[in-house]
PDB file of N, CA and C in Angstrom:
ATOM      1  N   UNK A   1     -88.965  91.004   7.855  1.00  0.00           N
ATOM      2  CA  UNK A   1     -87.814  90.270   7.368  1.00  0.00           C
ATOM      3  C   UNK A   1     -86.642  91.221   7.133  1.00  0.00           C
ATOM      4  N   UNK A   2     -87.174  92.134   6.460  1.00  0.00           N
ATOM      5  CA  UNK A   2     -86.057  93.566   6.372  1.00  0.00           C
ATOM      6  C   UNK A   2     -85.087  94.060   7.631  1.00  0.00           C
ATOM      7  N   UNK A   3     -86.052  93.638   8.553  1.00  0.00           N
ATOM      8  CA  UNK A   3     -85.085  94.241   9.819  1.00  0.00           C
ATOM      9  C   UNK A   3     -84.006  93.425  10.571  1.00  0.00           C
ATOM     10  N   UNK A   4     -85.025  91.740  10.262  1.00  0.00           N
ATOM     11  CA  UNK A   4     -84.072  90.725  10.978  1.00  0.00           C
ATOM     12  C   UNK A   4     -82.664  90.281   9.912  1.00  0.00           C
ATOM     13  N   UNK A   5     -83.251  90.366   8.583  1.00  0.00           N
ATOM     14  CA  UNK A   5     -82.154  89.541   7.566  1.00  0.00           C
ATOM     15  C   UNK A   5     -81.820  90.776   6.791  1.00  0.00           C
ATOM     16  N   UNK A   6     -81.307  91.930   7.012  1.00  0.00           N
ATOM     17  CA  UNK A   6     -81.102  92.982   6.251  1.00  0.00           C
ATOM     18  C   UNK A   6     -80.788  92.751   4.884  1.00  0.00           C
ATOM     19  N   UNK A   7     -79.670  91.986   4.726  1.00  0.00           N
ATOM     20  CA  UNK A   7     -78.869  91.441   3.875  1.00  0.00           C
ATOM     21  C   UNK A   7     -79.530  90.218   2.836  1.00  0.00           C
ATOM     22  N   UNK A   8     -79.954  89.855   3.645  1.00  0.00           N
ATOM     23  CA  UNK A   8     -80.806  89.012   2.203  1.00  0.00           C
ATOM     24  C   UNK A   8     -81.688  89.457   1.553  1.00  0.00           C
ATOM     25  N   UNK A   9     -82.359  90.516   2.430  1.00  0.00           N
ATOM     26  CA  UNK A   9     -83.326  91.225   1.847  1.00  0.00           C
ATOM     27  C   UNK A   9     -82.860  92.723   0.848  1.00  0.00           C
ATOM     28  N   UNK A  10     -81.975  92.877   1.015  1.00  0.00           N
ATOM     29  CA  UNK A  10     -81.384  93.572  -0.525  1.00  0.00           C
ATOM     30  C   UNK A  10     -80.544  92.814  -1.509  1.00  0.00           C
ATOM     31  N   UNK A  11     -80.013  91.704  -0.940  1.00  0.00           N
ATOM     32  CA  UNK A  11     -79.664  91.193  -1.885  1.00  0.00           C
ATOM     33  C   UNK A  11     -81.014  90.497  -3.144  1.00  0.00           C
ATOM     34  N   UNK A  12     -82.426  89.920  -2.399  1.00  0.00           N
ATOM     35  CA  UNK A  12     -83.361  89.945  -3.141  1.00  0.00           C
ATOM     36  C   UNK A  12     -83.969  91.114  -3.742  1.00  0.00           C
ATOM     37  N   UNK A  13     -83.984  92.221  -3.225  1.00  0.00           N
ATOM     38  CA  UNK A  13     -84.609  93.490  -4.141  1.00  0.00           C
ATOM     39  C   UNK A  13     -83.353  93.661  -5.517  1.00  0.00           C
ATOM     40  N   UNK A  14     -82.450  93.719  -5.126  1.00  0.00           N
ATOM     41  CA  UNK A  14     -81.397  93.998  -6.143  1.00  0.00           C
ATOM     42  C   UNK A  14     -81.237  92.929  -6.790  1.00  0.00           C
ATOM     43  N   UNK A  15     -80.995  91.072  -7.095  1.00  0.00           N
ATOM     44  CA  UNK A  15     -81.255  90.371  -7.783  1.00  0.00           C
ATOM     45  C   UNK A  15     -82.992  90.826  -8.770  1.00  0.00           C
ATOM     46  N   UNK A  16     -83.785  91.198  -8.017  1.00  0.00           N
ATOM     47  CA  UNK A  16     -85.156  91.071  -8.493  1.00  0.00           C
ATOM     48  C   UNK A  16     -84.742  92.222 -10.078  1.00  0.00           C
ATOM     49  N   UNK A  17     -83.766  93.606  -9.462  1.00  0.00           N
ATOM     50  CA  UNK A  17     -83.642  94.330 -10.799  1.00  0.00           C
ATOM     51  C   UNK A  17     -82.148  94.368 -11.560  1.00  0.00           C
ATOM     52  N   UNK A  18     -81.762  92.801 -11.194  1.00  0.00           N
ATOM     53  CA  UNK A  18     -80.791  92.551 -12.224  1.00  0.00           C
ATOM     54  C   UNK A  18     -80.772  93.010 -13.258  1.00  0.00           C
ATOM     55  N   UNK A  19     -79.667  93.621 -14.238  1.00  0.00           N
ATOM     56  CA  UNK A  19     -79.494  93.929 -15.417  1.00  0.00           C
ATOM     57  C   UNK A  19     -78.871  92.965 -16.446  1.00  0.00           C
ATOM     58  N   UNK A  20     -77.902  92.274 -15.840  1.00  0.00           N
ATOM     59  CA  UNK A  20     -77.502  91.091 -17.063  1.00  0.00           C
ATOM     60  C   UNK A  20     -78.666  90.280 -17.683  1.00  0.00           C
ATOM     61  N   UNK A  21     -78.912  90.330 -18.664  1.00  0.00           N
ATOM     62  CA  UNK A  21     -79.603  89.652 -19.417  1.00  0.00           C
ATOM     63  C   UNK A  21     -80.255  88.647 -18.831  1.00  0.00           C
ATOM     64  N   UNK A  22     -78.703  87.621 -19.343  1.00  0.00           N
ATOM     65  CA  UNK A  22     -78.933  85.726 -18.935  1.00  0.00           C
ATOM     66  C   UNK A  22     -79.331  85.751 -17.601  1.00  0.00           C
ATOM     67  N   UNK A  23     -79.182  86.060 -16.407  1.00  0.00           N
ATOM     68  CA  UNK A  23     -79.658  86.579 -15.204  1.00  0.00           C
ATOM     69  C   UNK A  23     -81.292  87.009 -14.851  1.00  0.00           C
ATOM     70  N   UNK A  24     -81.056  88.424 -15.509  1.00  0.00           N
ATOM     71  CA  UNK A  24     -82.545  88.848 -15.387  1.00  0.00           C
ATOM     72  C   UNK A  24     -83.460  88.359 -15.982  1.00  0.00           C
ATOM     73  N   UNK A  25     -83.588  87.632 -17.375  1.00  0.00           N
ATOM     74  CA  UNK A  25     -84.352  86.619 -17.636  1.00  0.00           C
ATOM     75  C   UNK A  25     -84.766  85.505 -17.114  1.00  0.00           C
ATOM     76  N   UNK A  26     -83.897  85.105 -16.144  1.00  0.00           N
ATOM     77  CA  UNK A  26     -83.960  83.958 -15.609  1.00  0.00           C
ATOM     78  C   UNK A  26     -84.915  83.962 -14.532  1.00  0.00           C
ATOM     79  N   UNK A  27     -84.662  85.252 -13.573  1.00  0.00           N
ATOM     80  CA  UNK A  27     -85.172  85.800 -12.637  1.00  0.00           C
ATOM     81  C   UNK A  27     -86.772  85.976 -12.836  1.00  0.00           C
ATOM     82  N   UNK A  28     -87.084  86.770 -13.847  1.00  0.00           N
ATOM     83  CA  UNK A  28     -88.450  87.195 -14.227  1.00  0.00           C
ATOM     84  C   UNK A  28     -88.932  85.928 -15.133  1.00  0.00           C
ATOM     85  N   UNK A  29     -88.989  84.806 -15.329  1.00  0.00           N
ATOM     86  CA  UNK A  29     -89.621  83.829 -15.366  1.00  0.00           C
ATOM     87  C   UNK A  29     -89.772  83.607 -14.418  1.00  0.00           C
ATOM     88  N   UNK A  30     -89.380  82.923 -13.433  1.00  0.00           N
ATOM     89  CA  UNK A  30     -89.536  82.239 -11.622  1.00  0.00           C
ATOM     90  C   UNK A  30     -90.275  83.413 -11.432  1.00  0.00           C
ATOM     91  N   UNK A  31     -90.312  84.577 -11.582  1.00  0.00           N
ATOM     92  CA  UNK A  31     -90.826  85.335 -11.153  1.00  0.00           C
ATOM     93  C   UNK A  31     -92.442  85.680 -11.136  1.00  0.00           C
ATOM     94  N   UNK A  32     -92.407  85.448 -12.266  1.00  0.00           N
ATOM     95  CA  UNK A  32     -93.970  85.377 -13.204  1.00  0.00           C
ATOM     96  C   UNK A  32     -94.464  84.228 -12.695  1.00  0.00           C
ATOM     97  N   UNK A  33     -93.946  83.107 -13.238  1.00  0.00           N
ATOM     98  CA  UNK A  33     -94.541  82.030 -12.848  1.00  0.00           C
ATOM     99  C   UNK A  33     -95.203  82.133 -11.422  1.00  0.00           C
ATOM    100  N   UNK A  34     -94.307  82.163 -10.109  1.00  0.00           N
ATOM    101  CA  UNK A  34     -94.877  82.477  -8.528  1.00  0.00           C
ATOM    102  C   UNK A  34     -95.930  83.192  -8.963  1.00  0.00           C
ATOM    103  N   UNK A  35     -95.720  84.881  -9.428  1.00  0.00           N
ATOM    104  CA  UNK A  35     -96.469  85.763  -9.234  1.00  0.00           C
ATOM    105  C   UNK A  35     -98.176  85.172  -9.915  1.00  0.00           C
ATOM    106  N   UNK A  36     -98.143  84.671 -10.658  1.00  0.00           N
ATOM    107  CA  UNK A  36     -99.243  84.236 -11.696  1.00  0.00           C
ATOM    108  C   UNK A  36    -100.080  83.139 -10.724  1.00  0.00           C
ATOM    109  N   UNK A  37     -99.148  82.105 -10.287  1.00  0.00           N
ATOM    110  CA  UNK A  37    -100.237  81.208  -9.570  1.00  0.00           C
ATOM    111  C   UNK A  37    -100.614  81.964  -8.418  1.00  0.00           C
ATOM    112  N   UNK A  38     -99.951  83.084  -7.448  1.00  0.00           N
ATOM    113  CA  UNK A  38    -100.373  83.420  -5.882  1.00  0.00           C
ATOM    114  C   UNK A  38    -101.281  84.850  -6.194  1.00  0.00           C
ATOM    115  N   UNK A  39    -101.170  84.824  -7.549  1.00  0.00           N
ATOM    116  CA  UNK A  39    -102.268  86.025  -7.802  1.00  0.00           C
ATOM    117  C   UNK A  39    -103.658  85.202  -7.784  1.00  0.00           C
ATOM    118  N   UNK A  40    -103.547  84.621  -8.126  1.00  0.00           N
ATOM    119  CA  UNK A  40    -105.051  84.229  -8.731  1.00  0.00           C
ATOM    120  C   UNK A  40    -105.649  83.461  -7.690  1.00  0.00           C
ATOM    121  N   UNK A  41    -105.231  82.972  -7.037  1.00  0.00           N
ATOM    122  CA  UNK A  41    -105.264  82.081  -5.945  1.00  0.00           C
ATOM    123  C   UNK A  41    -105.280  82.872  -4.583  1.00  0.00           C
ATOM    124  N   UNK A  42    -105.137  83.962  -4.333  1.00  0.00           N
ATOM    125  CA  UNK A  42    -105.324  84.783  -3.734  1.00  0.00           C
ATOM    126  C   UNK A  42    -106.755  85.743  -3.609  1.00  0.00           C
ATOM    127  N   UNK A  43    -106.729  86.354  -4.911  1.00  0.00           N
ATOM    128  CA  UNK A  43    -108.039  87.065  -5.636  1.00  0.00           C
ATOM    129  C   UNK A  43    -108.681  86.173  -5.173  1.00  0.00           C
ATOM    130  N   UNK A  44    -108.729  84.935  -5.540  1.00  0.00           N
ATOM    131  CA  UNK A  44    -110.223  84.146  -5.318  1.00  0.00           C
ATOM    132  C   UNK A  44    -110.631  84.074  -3.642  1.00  0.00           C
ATOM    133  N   UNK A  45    -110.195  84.436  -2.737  1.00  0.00           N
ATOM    134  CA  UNK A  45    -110.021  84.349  -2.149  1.00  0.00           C
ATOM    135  C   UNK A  45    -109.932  85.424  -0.841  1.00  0.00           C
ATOM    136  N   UNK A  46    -109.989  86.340  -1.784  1.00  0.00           N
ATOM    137  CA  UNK A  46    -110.765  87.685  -1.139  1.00  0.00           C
ATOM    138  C   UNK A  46    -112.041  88.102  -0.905  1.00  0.00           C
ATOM    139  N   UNK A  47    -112.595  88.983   0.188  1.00  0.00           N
ATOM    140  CA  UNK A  47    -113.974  88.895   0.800  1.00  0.00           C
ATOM    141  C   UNK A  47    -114.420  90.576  -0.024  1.00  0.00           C
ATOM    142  N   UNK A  48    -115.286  90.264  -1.527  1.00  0.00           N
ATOM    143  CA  UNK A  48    -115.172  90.848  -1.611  1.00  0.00           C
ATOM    144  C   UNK A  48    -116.242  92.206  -1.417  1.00  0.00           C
ATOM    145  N   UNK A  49    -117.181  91.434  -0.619  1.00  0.00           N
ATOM    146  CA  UNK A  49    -117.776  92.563   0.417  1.00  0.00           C
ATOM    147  C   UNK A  49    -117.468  93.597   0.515  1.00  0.00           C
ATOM    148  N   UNK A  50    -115.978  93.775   0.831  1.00  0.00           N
ATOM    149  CA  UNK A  50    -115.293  94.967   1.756  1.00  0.00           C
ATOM    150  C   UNK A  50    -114.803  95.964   0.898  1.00  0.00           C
ATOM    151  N   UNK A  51    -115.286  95.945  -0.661  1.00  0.00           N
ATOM    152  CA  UNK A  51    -115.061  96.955  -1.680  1.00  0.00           C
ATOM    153  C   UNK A  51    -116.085  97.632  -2.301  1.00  0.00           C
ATOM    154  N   UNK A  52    -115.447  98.802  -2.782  1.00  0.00           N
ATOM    155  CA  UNK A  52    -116.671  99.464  -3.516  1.00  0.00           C
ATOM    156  C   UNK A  52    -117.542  98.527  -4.403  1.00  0.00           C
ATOM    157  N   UNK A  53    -118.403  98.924  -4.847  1.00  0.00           N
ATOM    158  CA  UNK A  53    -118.907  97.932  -5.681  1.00  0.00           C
ATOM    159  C   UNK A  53    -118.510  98.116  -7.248  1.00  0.00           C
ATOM    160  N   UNK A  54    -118.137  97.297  -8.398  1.00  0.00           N
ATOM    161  CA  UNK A  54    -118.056  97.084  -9.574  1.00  0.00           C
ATOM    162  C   UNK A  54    -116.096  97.292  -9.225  1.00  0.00           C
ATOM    163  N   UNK A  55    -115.187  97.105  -8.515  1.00  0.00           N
ATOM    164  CA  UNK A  55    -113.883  97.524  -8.317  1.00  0.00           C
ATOM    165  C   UNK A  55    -113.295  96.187  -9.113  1.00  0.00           C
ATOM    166  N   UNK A  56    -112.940  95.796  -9.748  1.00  0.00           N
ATOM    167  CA  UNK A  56    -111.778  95.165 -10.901  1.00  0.00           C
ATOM    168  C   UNK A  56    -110.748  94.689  -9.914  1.00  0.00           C
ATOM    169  N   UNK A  57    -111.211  93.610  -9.146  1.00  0.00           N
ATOM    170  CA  UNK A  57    -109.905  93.161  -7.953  1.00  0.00           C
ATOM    171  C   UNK A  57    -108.527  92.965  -8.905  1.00  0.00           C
ATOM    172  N   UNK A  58    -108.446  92.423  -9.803  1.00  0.00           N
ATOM    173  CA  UNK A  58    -107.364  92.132 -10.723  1.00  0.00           C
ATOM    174  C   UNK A  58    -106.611  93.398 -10.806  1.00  0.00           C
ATOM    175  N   UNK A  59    -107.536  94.085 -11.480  1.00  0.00           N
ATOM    176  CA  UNK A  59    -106.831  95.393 -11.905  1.00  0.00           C
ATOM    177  C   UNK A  59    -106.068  95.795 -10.545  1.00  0.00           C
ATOM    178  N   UNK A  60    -106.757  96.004  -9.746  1.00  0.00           N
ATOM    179  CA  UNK A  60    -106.359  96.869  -8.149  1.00  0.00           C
ATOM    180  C   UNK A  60    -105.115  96.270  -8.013  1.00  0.00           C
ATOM    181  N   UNK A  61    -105.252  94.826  -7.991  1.00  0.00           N
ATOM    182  CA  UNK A  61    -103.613  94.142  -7.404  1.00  0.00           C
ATOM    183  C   UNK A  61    -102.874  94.346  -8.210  1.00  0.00           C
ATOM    184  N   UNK A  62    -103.027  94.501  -9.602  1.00  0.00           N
ATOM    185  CA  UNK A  62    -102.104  95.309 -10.948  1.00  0.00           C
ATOM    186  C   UNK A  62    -101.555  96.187 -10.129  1.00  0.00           C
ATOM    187  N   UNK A  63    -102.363  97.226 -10.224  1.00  0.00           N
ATOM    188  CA  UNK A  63    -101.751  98.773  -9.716  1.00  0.00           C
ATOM    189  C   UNK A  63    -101.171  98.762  -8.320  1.00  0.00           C
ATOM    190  N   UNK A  64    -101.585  97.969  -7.541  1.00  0.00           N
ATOM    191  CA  UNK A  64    -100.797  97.860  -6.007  1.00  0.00           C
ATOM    192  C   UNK A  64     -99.752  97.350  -6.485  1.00  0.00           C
ATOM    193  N   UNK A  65     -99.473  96.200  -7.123  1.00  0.00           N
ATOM    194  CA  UNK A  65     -98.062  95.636  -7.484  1.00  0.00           C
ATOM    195  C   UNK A  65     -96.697  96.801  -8.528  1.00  0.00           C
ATOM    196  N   UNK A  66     -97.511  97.298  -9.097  1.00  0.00           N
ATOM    197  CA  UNK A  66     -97.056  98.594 -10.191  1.00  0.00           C
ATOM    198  C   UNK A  66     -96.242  99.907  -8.977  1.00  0.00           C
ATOM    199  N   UNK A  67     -97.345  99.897  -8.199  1.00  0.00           N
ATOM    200  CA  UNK A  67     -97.003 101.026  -7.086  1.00  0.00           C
ATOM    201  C   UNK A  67     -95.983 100.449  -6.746  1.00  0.00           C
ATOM    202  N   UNK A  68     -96.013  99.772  -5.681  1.00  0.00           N
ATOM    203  CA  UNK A  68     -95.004  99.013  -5.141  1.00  0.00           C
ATOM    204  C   UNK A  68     -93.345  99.071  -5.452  1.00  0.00           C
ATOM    205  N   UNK A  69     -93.684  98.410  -6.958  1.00  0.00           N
ATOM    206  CA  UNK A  69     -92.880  98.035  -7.796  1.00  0.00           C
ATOM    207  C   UNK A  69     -91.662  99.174  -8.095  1.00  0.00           C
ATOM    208  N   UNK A  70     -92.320 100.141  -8.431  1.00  0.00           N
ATOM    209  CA  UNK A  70     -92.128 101.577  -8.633  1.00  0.00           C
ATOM    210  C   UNK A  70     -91.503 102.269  -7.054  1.00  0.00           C
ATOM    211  N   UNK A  71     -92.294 102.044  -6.427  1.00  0.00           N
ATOM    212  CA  UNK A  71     -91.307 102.117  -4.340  1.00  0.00           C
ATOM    213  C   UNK A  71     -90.128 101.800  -4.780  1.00  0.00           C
ATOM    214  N   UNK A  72     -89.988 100.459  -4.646  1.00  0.00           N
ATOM    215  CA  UNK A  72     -89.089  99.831  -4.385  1.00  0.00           C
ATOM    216  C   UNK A  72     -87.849 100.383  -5.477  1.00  0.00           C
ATOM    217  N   UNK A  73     -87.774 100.821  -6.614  1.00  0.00           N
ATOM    218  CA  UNK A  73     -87.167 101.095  -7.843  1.00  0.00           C
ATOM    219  C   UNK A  73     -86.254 102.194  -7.613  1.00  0.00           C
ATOM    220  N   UNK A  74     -87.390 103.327  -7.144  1.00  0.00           N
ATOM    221  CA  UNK A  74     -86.545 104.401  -6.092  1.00  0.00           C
ATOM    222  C   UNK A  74     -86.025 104.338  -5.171  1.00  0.00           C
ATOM    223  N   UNK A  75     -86.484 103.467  -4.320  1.00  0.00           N
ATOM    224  CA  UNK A  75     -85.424 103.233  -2.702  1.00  0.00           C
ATOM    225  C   UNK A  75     -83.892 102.932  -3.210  1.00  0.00           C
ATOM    226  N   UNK A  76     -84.085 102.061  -4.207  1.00  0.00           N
ATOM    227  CA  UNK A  76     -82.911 101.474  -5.121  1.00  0.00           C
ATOM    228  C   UNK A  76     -81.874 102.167  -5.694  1.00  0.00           C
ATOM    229  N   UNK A  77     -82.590 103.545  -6.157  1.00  0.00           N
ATOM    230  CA  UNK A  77     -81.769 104.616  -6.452  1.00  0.00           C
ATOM    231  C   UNK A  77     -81.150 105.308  -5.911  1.00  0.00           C
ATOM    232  N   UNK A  78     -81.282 105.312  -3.952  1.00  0.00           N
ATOM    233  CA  UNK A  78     -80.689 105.851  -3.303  1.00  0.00           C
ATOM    234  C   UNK A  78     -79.859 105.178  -3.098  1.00  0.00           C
ATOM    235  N   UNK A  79     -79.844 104.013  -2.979  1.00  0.00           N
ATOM    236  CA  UNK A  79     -78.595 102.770  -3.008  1.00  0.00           C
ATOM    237  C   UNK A  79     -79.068 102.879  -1.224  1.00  0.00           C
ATOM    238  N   UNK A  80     -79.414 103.227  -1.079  1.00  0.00           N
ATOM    239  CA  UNK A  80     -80.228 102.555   0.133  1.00  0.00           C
ATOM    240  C   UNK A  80     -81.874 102.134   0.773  1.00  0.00           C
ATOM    241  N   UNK A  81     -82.165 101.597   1.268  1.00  0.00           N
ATOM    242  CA  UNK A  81     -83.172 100.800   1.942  1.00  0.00           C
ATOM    243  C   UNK A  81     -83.335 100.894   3.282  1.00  0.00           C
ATOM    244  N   UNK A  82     -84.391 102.109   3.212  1.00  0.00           N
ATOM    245  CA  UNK A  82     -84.149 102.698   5.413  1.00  0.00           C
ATOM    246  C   UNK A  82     -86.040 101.809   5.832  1.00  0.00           C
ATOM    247  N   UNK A  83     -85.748 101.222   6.113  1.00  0.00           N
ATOM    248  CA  UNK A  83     -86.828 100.091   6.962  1.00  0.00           C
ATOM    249  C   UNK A  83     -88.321 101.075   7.122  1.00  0.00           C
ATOM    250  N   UNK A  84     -87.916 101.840   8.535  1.00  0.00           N
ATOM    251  CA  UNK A  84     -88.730 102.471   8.761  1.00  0.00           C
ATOM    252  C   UNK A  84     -89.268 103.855   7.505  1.00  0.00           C
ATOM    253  N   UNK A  85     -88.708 104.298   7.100  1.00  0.00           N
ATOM    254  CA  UNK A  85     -89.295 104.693   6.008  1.00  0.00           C
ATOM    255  C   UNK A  85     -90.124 103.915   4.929  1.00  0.00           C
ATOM    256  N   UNK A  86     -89.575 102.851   4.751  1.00  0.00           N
ATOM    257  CA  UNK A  86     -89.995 101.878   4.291  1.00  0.00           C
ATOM    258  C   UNK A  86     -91.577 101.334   4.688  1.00  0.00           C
ATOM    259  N   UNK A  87     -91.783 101.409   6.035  1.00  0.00           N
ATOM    260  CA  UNK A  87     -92.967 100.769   6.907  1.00  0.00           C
ATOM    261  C   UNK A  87     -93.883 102.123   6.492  1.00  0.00           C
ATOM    262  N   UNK A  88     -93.422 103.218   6.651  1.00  0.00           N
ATOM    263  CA  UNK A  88     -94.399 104.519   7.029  1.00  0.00           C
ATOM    264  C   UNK A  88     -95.040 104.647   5.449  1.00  0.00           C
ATOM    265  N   UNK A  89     -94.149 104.457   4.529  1.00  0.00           N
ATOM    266  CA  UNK A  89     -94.629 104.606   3.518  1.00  0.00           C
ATOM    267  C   UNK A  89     -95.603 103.264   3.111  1.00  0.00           C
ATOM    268  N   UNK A  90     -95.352 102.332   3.576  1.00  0.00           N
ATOM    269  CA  UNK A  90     -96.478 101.569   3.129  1.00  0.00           C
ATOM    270  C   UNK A  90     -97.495 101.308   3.752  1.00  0.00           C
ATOM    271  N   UNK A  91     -97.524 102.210   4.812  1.00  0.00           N
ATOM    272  CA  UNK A  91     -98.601 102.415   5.993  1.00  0.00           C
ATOM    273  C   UNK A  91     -99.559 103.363   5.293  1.00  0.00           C
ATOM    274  N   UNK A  92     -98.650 104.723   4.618  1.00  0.00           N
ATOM    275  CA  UNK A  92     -99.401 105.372   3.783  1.00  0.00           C
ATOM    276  C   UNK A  92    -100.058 104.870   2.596  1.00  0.00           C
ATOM    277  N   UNK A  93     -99.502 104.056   2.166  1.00  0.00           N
ATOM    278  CA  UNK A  93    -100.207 103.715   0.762  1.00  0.00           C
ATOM    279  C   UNK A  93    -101.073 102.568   1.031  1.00  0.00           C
ATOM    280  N   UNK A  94    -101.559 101.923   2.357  1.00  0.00           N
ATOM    281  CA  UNK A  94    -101.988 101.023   2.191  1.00  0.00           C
ATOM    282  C   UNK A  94    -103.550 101.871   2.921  1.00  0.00           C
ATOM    283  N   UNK A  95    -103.148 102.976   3.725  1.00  0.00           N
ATOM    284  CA  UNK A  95    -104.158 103.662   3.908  1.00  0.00           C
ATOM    285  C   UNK A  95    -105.262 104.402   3.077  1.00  0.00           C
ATOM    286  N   UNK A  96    -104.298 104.654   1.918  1.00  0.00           N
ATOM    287  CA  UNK A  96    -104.503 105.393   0.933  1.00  0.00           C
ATOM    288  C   UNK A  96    -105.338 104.862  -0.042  1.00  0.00           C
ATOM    289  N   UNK A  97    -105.372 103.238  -0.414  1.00  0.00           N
ATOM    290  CA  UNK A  97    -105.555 102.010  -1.075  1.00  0.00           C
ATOM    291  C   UNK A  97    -106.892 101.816  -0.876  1.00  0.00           C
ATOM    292  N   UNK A  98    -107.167 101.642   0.953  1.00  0.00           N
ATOM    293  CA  UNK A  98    -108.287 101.378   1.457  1.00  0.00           C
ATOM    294  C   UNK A  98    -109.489 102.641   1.480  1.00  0.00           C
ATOM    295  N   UNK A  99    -108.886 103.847   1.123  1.00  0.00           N
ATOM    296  CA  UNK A  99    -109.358 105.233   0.684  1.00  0.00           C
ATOM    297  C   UNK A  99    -110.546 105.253  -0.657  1.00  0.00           C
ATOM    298  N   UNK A 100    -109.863 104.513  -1.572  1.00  0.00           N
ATOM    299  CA  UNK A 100    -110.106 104.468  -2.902  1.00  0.00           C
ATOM    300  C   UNK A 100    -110.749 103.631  -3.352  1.00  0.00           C
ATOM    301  N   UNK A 101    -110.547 102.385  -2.729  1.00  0.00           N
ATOM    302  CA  UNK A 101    -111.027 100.364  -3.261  1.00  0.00           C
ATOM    303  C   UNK A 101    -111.941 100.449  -2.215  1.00  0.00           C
ATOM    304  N   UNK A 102    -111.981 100.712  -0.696  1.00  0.00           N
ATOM    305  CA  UNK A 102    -112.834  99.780   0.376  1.00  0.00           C
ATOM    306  C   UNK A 102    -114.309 100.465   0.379  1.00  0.00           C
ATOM    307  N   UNK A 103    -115.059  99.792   0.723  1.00  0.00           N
ATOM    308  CA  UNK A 103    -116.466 100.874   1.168  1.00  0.00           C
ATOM    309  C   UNK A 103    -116.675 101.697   2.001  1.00  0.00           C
ATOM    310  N   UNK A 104    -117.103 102.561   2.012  1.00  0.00           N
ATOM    311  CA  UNK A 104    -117.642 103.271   2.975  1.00  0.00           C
ATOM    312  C   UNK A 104    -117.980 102.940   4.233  1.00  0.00           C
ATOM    313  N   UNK A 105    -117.447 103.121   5.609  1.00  0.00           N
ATOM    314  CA  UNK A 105    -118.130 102.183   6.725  1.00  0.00           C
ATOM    315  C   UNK A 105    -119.236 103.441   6.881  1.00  0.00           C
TER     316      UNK A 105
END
């Protein structure tokens, strides 16, 4: 989406870390709310075979969302958003993810 709609897609990262108050409150309700039902509804919904054993799926999508979260915070600080950096790095961390959470083949 980043590549085709550049523009909407920073205009959503940068709404997401609004600072006005009445705004950013507004934002992080809708926000929660989505996030709360497609979490859980998701989790359930994972095979969870494909993890170490005793792994805290909740927790994991915590900390993937935290990571993330934290990406995105810094890209922000450069006042720019370079795509492909963007991809490589989450190529890395998703490699990295499956390092730590997946089983052993």
């Amino acid at each position: 989406m980043m590549r085709v709609y550049p523009y909407i897609s920073a205009f959503s990262i940068r709404a997401f870390y609004e600072k006005d108050p009445e705004i950013s409150c507004e934002i992080l309700d809708s926000f929660q709310q989505m996030s709360h039902r497609a979490s859980g509804d998701a989790i359930s919904r994972i095979d969870k075979s494909c993890f170490r054993p005793g792994i805290d799926l909740k927790m994991m999508c915590r900390q993937m969302y935290w990571a993330s979260e934290g990406y995105l915070w810094e890209m922000l600080q450069r006042d720019t958003v370079d795509v492909d950096v963007l991809e490589r790095d989450a190529e890395d961390m998703l490699k990295f993810w499956k390092s730590v959470y997946g089983k052993e083949e």
